[in-house]
PDB file of N, CA and C in Angstrom:
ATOM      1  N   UNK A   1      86.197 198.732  82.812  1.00  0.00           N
ATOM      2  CA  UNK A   1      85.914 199.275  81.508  1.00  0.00           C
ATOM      3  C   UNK A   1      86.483 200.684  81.425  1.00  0.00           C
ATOM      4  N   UNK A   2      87.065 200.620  80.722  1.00  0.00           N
ATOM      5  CA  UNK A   2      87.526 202.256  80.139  1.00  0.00           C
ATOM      6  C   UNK A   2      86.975 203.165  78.710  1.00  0.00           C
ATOM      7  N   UNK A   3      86.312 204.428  79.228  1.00  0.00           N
ATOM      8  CA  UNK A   3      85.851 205.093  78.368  1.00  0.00           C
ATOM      9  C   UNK A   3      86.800 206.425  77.782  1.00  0.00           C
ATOM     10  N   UNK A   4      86.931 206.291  76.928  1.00  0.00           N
ATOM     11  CA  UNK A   4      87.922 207.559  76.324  1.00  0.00           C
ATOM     12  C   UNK A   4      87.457 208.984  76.196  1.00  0.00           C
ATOM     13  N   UNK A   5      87.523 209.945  77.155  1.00  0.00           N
ATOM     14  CA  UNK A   5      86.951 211.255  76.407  1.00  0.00           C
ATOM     15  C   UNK A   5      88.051 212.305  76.608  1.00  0.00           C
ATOM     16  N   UNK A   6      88.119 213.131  75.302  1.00  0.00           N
ATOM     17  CA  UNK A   6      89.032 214.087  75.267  1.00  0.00           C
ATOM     18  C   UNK A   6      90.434 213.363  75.679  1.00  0.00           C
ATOM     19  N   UNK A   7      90.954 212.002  75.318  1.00  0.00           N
ATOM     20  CA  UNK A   7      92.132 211.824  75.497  1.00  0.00           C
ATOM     21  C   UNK A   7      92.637 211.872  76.900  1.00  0.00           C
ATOM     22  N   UNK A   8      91.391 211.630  77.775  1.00  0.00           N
ATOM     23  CA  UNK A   8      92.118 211.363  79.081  1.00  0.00           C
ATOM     24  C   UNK A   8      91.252 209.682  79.189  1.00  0.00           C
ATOM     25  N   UNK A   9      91.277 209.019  80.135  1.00  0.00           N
ATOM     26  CA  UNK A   9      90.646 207.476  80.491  1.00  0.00           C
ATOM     27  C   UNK A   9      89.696 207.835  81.953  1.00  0.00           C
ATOM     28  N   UNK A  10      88.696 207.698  81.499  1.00  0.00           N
ATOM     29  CA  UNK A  10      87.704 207.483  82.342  1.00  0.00           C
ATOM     30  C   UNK A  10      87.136 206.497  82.843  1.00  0.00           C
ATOM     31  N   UNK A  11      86.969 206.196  84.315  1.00  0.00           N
ATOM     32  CA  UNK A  11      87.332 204.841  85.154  1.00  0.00           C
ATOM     33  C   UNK A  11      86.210 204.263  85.530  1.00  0.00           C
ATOM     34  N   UNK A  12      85.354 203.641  84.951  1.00  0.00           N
ATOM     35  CA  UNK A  12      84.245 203.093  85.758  1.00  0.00           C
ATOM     36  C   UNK A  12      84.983 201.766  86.498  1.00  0.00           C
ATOM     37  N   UNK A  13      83.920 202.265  87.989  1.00  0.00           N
ATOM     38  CA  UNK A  13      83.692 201.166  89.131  1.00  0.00           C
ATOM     39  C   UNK A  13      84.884 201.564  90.028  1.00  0.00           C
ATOM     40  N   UNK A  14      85.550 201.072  90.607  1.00  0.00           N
ATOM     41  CA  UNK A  14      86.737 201.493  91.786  1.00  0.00           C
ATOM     42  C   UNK A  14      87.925 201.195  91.206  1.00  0.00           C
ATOM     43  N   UNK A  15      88.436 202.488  91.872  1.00  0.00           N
ATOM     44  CA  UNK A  15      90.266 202.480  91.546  1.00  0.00           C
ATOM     45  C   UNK A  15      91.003 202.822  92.517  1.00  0.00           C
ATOM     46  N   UNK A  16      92.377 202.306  92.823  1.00  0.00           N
ATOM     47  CA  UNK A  16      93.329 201.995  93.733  1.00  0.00           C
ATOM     48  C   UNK A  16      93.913 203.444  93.190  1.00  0.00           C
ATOM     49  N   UNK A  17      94.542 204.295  93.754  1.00  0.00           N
ATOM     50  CA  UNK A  17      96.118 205.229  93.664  1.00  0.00           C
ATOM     51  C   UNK A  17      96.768 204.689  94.258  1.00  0.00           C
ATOM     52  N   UNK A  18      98.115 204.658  93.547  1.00  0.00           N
ATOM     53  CA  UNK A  18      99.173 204.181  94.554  1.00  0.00           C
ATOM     54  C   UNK A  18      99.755 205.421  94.109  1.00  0.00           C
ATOM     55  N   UNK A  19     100.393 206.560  95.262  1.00  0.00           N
ATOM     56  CA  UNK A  19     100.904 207.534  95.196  1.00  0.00           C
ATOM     57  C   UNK A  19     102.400 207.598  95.628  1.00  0.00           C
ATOM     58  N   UNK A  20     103.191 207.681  95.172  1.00  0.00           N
ATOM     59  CA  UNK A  20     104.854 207.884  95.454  1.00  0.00           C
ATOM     60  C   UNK A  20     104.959 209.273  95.513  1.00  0.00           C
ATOM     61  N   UNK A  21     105.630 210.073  96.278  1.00  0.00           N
ATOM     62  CA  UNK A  21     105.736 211.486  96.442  1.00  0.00           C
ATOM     63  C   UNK A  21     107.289 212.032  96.988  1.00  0.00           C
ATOM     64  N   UNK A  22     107.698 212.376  96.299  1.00  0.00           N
ATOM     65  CA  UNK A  22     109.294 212.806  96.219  1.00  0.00           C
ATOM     66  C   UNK A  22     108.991 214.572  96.875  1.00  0.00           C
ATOM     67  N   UNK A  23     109.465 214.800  98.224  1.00  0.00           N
ATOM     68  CA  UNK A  23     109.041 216.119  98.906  1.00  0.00           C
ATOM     69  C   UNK A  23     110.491 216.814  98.851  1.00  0.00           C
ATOM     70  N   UNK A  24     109.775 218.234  98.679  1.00  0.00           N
ATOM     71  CA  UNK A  24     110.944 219.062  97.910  1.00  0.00           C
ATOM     72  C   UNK A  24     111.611 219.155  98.869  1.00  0.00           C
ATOM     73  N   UNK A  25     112.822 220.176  99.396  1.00  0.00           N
ATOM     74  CA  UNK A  25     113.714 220.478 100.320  1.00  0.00           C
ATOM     75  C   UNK A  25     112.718 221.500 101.290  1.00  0.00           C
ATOM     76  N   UNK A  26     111.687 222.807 100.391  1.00  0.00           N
ATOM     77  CA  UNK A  26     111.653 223.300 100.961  1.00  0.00           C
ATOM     78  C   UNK A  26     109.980 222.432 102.070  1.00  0.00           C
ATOM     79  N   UNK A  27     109.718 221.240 101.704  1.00  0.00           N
ATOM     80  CA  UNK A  27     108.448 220.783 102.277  1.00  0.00           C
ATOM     81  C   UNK A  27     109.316 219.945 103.093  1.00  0.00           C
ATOM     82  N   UNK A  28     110.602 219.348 103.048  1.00  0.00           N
ATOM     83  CA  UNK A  28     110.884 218.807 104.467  1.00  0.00           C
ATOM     84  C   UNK A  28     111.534 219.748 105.378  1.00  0.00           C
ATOM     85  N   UNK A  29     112.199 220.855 105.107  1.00  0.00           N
ATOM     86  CA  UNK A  29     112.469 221.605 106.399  1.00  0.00           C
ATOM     87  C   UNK A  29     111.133 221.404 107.164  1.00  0.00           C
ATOM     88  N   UNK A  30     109.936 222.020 106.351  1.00  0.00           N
ATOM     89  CA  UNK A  30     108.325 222.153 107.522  1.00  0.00           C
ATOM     90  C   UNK A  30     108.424 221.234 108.399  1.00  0.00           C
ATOM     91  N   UNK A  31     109.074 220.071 108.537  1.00  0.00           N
ATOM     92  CA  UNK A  31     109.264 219.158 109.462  1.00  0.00           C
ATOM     93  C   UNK A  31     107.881 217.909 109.544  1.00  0.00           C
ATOM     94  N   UNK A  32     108.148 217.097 110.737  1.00  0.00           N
ATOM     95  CA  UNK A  32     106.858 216.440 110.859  1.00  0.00           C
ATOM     96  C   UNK A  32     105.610 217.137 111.887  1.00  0.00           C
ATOM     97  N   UNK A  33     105.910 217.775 112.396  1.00  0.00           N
ATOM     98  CA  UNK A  33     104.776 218.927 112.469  1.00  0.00           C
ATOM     99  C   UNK A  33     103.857 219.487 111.738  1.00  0.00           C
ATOM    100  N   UNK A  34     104.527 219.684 110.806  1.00  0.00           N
ATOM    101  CA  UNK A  34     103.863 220.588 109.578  1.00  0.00           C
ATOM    102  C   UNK A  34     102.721 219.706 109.003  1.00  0.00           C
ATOM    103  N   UNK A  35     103.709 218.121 108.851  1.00  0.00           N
ATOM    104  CA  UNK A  35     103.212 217.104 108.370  1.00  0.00           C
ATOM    105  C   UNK A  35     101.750 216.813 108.727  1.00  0.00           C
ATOM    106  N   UNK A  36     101.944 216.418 110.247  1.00  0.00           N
ATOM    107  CA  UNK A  36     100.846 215.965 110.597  1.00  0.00           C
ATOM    108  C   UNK A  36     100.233 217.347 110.935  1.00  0.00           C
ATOM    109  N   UNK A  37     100.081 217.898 111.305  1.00  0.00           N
ATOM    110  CA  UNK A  37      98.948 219.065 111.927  1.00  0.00           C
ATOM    111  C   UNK A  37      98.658 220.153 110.983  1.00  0.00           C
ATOM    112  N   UNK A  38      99.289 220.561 109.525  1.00  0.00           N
ATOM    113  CA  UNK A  38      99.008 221.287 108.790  1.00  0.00           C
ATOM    114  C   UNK A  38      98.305 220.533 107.640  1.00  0.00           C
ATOM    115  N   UNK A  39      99.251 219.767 107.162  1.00  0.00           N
ATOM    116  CA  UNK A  39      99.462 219.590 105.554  1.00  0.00           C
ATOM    117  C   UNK A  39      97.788 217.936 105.727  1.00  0.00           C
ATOM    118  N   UNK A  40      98.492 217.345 106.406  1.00  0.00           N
ATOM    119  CA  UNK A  40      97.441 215.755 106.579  1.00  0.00           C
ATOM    120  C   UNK A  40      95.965 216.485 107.164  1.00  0.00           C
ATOM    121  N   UNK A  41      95.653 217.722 107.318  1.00  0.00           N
ATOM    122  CA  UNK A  41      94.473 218.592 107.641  1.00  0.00           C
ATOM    123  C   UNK A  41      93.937 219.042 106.363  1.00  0.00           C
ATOM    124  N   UNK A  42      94.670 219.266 105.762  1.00  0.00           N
ATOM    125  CA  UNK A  42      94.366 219.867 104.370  1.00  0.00           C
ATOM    126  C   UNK A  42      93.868 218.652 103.598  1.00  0.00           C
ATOM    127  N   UNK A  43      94.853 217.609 103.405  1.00  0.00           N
ATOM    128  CA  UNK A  43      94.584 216.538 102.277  1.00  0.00           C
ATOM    129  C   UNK A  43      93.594 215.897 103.456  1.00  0.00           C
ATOM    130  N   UNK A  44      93.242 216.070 104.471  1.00  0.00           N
ATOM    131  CA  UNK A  44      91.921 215.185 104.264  1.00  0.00           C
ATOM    132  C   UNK A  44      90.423 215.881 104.024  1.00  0.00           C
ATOM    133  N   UNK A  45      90.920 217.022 104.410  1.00  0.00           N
ATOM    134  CA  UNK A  45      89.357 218.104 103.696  1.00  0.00           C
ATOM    135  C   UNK A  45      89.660 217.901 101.766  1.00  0.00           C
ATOM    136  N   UNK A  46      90.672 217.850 101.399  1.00  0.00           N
ATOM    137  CA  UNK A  46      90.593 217.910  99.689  1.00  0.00           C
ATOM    138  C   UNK A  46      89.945 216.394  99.443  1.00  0.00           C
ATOM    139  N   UNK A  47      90.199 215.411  99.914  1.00  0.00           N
ATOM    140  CA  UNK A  47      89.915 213.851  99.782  1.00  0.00           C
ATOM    141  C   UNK A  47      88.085 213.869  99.689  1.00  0.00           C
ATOM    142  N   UNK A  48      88.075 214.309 100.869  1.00  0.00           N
ATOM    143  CA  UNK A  48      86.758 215.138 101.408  1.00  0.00           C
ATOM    144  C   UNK A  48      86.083 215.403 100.114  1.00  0.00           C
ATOM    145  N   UNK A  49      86.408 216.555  99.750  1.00  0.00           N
ATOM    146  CA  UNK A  49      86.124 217.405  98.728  1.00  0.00           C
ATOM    147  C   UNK A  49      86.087 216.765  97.213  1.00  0.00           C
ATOM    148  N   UNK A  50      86.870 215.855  97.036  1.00  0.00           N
ATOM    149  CA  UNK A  50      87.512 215.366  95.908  1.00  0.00           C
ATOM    150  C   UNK A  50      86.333 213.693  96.011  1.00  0.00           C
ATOM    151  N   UNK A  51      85.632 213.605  96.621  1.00  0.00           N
ATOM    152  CA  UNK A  51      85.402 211.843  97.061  1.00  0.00           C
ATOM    153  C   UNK A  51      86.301 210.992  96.987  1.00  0.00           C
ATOM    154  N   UNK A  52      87.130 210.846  97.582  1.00  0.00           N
ATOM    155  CA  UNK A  52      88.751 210.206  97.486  1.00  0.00           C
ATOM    156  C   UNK A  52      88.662 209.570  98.744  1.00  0.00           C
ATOM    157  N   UNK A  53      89.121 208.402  98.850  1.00  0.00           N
ATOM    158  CA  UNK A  53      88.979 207.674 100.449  1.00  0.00           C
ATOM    159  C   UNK A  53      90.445 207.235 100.652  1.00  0.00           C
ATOM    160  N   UNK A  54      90.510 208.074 101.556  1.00  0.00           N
ATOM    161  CA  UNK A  54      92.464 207.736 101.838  1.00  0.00           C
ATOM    162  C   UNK A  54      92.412 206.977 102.985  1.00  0.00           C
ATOM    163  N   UNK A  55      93.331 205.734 102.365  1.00  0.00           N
ATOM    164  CA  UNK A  55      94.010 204.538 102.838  1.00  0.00           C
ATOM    165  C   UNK A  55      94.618 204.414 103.843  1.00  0.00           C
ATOM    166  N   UNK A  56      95.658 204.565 103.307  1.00  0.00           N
ATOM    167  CA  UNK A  56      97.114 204.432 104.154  1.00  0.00           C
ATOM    168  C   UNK A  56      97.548 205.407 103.599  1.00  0.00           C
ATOM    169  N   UNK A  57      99.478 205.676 104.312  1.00  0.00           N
ATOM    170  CA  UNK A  57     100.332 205.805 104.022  1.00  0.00           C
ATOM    171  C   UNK A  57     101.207 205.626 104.553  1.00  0.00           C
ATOM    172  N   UNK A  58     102.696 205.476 103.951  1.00  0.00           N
ATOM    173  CA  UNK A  58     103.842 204.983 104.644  1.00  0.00           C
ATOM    174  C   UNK A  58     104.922 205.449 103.670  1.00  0.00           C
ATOM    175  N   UNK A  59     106.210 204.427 104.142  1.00  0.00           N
ATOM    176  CA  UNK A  59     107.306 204.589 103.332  1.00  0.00           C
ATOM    177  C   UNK A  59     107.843 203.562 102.402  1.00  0.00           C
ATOM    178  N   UNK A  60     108.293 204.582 101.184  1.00  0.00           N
ATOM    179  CA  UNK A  60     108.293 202.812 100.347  1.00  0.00           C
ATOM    180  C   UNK A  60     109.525 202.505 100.394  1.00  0.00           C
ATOM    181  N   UNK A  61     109.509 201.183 100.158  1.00  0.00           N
ATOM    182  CA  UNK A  61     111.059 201.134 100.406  1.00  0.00           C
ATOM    183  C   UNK A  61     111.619 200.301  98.550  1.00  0.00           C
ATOM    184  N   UNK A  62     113.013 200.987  98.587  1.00  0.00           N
ATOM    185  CA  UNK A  62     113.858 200.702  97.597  1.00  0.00           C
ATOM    186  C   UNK A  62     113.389 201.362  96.469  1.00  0.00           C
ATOM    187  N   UNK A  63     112.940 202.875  96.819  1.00  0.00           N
ATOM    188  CA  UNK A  63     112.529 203.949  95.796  1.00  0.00           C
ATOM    189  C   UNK A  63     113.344 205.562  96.168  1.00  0.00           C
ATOM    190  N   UNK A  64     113.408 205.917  95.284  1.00  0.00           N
ATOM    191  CA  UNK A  64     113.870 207.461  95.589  1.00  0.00           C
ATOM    192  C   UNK A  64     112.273 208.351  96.450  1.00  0.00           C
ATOM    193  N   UNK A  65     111.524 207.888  96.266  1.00  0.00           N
ATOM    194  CA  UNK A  65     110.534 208.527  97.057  1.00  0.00           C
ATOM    195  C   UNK A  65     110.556 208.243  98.546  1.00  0.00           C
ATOM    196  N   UNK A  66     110.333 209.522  99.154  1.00  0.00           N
ATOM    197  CA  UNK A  66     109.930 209.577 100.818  1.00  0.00           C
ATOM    198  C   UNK A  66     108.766 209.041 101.318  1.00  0.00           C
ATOM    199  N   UNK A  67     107.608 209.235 100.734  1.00  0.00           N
ATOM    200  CA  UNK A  67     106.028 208.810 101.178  1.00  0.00           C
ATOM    201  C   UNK A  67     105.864 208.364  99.957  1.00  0.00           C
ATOM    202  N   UNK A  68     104.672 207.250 100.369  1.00  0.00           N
ATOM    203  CA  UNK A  68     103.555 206.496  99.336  1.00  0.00           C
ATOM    204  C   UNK A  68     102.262 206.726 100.020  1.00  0.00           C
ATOM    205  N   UNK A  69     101.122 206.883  99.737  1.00  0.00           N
ATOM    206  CA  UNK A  69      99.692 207.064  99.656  1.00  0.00           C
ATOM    207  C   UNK A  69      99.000 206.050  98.795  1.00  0.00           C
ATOM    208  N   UNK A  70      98.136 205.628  99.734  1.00  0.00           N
ATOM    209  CA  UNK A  70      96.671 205.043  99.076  1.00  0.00           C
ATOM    210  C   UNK A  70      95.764 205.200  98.864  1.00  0.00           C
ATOM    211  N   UNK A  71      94.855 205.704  97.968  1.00  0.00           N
ATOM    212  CA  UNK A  71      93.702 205.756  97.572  1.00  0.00           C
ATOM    213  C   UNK A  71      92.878 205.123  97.466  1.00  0.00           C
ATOM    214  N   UNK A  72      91.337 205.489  97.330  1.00  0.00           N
ATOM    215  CA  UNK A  72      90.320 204.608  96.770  1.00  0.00           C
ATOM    216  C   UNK A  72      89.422 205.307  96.445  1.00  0.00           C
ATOM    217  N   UNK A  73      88.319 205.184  95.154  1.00  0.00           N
ATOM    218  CA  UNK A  73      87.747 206.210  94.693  1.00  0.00           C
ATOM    219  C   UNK A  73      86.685 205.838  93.474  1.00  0.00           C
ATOM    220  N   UNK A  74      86.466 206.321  93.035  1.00  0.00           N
ATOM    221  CA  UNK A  74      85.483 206.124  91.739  1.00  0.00           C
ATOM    222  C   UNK A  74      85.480 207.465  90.664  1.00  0.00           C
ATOM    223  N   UNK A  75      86.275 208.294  91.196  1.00  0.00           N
ATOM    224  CA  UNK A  75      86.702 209.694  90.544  1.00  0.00           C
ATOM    225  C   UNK A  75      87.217 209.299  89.142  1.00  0.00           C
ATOM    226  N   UNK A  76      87.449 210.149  88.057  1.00  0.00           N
ATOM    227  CA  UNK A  76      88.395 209.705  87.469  1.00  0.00           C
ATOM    228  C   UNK A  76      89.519 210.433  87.247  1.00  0.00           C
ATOM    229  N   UNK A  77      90.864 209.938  86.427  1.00  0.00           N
ATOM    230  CA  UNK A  77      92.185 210.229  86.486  1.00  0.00           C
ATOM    231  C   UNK A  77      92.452 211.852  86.225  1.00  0.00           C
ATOM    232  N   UNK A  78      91.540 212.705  85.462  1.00  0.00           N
ATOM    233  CA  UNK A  78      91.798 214.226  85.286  1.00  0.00           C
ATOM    234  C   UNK A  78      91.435 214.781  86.886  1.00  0.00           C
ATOM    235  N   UNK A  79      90.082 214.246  87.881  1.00  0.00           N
ATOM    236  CA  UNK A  79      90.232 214.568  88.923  1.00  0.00           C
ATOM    237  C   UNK A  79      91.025 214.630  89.825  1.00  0.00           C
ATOM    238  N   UNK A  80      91.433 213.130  89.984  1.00  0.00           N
ATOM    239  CA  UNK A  80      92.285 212.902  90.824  1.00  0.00           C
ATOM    240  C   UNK A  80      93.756 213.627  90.512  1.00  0.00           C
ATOM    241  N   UNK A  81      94.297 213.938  89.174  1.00  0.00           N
ATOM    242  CA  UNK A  81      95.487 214.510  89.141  1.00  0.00           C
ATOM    243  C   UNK A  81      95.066 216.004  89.551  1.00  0.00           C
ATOM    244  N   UNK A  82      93.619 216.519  89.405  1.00  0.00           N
ATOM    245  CA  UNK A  82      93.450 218.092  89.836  1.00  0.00           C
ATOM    246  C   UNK A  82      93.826 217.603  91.447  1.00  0.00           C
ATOM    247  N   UNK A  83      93.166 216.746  92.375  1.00  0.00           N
ATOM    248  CA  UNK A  83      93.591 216.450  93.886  1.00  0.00           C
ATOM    249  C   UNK A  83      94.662 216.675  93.892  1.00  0.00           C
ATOM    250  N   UNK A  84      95.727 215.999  92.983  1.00  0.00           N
ATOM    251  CA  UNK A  84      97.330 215.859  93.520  1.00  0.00           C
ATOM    252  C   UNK A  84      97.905 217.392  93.427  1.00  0.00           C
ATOM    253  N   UNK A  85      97.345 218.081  92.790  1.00  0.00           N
ATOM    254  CA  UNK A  85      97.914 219.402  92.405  1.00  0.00           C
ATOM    255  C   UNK A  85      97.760 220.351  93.837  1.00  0.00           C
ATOM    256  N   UNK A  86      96.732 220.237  93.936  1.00  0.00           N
ATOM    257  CA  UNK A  86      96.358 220.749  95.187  1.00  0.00           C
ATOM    258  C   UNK A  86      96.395 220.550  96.742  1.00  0.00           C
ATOM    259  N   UNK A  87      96.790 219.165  96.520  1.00  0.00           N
ATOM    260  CA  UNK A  87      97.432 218.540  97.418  1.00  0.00           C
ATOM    261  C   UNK A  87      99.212 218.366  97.715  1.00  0.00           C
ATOM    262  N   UNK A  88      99.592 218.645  96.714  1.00  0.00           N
ATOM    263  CA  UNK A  88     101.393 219.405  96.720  1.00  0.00           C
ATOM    264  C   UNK A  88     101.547 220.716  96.757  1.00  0.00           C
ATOM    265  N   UNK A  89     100.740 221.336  97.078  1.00  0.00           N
ATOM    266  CA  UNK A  89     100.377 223.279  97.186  1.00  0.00           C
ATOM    267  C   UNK A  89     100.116 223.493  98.079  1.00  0.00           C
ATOM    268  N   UNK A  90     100.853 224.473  99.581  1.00  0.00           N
ATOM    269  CA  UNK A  90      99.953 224.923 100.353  1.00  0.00           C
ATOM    270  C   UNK A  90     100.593 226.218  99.860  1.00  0.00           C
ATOM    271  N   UNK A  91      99.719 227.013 100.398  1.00  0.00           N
ATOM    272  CA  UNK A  91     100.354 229.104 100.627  1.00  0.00           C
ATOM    273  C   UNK A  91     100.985 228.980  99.264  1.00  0.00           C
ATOM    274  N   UNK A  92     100.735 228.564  98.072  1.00  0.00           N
ATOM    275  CA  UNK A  92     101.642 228.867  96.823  1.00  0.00           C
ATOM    276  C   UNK A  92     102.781 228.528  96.888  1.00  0.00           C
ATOM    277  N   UNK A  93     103.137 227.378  97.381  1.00  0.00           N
ATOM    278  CA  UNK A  93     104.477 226.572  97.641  1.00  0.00           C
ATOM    279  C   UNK A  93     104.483 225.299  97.188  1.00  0.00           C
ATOM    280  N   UNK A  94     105.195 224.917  96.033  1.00  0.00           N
ATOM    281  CA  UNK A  94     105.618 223.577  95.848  1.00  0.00           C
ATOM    282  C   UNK A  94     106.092 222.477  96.764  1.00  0.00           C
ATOM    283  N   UNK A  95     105.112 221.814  97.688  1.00  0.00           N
ATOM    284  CA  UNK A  95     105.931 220.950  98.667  1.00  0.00           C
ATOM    285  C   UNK A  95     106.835 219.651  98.132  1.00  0.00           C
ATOM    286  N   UNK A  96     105.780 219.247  96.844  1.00  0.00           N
ATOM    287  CA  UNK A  96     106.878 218.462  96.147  1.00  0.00           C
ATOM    288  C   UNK A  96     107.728 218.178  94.882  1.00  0.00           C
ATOM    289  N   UNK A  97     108.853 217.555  94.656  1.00  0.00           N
ATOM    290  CA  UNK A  97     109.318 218.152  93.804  1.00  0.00           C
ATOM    291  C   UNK A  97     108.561 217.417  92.525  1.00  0.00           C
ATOM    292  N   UNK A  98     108.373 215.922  93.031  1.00  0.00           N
ATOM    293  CA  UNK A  98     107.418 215.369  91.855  1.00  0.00           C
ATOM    294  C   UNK A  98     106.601 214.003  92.708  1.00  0.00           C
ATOM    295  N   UNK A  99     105.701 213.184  91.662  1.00  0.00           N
ATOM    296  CA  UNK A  99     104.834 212.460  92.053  1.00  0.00           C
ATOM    297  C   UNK A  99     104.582 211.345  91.325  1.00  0.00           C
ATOM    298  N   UNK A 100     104.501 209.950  91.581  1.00  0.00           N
ATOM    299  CA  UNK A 100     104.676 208.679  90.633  1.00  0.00           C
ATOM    300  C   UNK A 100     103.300 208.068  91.358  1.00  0.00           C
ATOM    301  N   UNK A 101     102.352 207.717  89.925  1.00  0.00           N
ATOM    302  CA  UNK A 101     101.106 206.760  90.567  1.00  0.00           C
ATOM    303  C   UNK A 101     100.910 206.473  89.723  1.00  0.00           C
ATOM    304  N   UNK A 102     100.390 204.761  90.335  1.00  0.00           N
ATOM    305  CA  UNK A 102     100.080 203.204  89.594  1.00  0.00           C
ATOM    306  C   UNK A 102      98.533 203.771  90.255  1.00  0.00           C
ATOM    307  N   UNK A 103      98.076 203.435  88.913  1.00  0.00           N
ATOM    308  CA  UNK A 103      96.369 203.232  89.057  1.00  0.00           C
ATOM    309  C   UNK A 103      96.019 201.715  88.699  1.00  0.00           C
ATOM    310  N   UNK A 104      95.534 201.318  89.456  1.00  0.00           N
ATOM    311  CA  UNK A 104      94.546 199.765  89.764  1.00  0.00           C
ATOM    312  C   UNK A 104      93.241 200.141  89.337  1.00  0.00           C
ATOM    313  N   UNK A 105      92.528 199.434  88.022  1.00  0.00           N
ATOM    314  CA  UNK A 105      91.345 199.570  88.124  1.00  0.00           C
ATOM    315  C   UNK A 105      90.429 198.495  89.248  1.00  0.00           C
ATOM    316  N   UNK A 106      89.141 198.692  89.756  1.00  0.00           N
ATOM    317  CA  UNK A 106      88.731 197.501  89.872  1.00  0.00           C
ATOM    318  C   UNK A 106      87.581 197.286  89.692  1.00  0.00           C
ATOM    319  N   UNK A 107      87.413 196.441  88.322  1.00  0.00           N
ATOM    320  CA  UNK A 107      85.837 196.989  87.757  1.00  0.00           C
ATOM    321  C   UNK A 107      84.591 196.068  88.760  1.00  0.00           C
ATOM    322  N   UNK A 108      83.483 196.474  88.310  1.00  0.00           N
ATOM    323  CA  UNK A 108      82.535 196.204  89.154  1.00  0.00           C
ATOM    324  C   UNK A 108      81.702 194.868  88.738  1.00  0.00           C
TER     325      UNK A 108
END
């Protein structure tokens, strides 16, 4: 079921993110170091923070994107895009250049 307020869609019961993430030049120099021991430290305290239950992730294939992410959640879509914001930000740095997500509802 979807409830409309203020022109955003509000999600009752569980929803899937499927996250595509196109990483800028200057977030892949950081390397996979950065990756795992900085940045995957951060997004799991924001997930944390956010009630966001992260999935997976991997690589998608036959996309211009580098990483895909999975979600699961009961948040709705103005939250979860505040997560993504903050989750492509460390130290005031754009890590990516942009971000593509399929939302799955799955009502209850």
């Amino acid at each position: 079921m979807f409830l409309v307020s203020s022109s955003l869609f509000v999600i009752m019961g569980s929803t899937i993110f499927i996250t595509h993430v196109k990483w800028s030049n200057k977030g892949k120099e950081r390397g996979r170091d950065f990756f795992f021991n900085i940045w995957m430290k951060k997004h799991e305290n924001l997930c944390e923070q956010y009630n966001i239950k992260f999935l997976k992730w991997g690589l998608p294939l036959g996309t211009e994107e580098d990483h895909v992410f999975l979600y699961e959640t009961r948040t709705d879509v103005h939250n979860f895009m505040e997560f993504k914001g903050k989750i492509s930000n460390i130290d005031n740095e754009n890590l990516w250049d942009y971000s593509k997500t399929n939302i799955i509802v799955c009502p209850d």
